[in-house]
C-alpha atoms as a PDB file:
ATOM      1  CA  UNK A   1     -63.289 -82.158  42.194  1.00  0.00           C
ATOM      2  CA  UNK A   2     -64.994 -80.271  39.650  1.00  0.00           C
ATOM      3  CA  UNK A   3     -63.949 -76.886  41.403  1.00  0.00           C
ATOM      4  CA  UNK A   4     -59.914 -78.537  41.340  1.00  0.00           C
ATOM      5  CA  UNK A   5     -60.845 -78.971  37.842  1.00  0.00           C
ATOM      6  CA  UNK A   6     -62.121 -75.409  36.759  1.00  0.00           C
ATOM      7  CA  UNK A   7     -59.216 -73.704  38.703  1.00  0.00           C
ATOM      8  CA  UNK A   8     -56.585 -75.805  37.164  1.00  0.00           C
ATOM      9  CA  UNK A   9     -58.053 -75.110  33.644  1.00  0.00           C
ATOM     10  CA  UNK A  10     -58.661 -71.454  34.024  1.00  0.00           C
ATOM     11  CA  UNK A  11     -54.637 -71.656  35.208  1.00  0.00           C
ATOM     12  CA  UNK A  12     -54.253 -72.731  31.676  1.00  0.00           C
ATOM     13  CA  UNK A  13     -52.290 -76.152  33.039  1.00  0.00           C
ATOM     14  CA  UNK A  14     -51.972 -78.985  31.412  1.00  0.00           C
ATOM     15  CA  UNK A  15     -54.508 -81.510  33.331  1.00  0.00           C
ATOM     16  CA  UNK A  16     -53.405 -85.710  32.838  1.00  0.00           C
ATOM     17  CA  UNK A  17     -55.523 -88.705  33.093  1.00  0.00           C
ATOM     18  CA  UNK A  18     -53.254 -89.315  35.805  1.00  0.00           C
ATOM     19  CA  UNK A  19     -53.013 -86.272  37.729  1.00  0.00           C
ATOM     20  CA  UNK A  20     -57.286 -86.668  37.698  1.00  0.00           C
ATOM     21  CA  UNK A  21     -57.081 -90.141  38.879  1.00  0.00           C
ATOM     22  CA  UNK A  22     -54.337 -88.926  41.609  1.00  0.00           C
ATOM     23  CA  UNK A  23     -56.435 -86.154  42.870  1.00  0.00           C
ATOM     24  CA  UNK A  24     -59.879 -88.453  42.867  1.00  0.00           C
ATOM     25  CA  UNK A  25     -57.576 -90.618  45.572  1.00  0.00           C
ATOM     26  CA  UNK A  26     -56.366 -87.241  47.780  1.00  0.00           C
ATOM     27  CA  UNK A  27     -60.150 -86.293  47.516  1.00  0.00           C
ATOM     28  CA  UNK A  28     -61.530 -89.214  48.813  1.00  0.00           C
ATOM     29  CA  UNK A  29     -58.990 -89.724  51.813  1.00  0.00           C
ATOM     30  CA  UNK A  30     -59.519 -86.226  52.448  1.00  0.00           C
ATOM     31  CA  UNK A  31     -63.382 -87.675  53.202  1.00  0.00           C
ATOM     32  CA  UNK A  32     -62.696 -90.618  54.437  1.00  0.00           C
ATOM     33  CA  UNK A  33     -63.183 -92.823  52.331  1.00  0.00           C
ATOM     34  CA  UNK A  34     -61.796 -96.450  52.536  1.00  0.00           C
ATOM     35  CA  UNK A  35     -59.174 -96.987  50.584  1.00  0.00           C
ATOM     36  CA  UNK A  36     -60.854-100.689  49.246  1.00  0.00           C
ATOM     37  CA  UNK A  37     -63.506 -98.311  48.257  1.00  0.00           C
ATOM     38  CA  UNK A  38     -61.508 -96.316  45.961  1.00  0.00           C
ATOM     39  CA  UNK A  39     -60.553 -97.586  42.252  1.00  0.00           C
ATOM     40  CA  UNK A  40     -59.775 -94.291  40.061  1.00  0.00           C
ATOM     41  CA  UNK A  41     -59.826 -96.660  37.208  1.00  0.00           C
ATOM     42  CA  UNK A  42     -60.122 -96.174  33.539  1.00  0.00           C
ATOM     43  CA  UNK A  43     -63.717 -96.804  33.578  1.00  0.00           C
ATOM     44  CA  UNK A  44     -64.118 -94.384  36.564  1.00  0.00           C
ATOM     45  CA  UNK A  45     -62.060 -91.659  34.606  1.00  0.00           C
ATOM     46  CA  UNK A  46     -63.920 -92.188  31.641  1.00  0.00           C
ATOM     47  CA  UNK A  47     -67.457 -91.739  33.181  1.00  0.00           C
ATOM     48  CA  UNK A  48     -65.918 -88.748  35.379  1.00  0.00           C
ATOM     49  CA  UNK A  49     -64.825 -87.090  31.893  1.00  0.00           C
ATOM     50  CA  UNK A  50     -68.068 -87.749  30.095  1.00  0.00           C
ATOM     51  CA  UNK A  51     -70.174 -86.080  32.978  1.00  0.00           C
ATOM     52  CA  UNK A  52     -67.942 -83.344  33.572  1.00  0.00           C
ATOM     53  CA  UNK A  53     -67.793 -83.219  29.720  1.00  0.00           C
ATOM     54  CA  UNK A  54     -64.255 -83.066  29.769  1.00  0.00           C
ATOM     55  CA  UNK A  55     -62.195 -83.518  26.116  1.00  0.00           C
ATOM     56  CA  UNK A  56     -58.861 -84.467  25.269  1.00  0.00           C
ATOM     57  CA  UNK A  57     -56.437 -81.855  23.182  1.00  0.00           C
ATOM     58  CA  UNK A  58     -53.678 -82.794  21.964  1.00  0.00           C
ATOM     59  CA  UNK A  59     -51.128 -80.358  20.982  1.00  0.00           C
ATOM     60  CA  UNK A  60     -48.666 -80.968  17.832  1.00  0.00           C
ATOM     61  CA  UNK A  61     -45.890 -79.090  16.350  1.00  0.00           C
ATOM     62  CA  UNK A  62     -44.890 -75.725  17.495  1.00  0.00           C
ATOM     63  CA  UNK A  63     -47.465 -75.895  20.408  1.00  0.00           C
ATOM     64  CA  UNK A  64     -46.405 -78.885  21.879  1.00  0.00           C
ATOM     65  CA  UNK A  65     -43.183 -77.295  22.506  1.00  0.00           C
ATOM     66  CA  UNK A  66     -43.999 -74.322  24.298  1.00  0.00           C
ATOM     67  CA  UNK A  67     -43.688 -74.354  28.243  1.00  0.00           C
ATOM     68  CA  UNK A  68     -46.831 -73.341  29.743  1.00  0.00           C
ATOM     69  CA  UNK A  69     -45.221 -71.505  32.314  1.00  0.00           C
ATOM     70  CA  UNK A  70     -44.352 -69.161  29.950  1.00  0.00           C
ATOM     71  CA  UNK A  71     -47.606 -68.602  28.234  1.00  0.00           C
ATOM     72  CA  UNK A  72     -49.248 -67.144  30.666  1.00  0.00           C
ATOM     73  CA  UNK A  73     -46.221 -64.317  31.769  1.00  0.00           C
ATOM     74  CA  UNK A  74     -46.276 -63.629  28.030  1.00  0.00           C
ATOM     75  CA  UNK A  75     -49.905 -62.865  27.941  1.00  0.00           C
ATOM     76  CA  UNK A  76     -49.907 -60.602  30.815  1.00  0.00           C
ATOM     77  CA  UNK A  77     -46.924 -59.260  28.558  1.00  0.00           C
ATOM     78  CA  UNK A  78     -49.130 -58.858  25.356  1.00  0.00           C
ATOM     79  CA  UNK A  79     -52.103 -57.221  27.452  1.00  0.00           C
ATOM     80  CA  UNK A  80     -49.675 -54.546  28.704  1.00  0.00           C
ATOM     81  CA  UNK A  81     -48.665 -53.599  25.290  1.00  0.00           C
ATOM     82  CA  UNK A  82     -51.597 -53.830  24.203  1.00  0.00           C
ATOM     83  CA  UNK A  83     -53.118 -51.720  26.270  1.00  0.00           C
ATOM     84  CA  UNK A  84     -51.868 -48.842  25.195  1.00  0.00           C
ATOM     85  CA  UNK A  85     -53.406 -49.078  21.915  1.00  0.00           C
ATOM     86  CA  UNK A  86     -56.750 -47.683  21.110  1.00  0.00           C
ATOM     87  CA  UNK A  87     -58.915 -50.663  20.626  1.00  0.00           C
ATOM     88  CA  UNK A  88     -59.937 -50.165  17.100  1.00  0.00           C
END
């Protein structure tokens, strides 16, 4: 989960309460686990979060708006022009 977690983040996606919660069920049918045995609660988000030391952001204004799709061809974009620029 924590690996899902880092790879979703270092995407630069937008991560929900509920798409953690949904993925902490696929996990544990992916091992088995009985499906009485699995809760994904609030209270199990909320410890998950503190351990994994995971905040919440929100965004407002301007940033809210943008797609995040798009951020990340526009970087790509901006390191290309930059680039070609002497660093200093």
């Amino acid at each position: 989960m924590e690996i899902w977690i880092s790879q979703v983040m270092s995407a630069g996606l937008f991560l929900s309460d509920l798409s953690i919660k949904e993925k902490g069920r696929k996990f544990a049918n992916l091992f088995n686990v009985p499906s009485e045995n699995i809760k994904c609660s609030n209270g199990w988000l909320y410890k998950f979060k503190y351990c994994n030391n995971l905040k919440i952001y929100r965004l407002h204004g301007e940033a809210a708006s943008v797609l995040l799709d798009i951020v990340f061809d526009e970087r790509l974009r901006l390191r290309e022009l930059l680039s070609q620029y002497n660093p200093k």
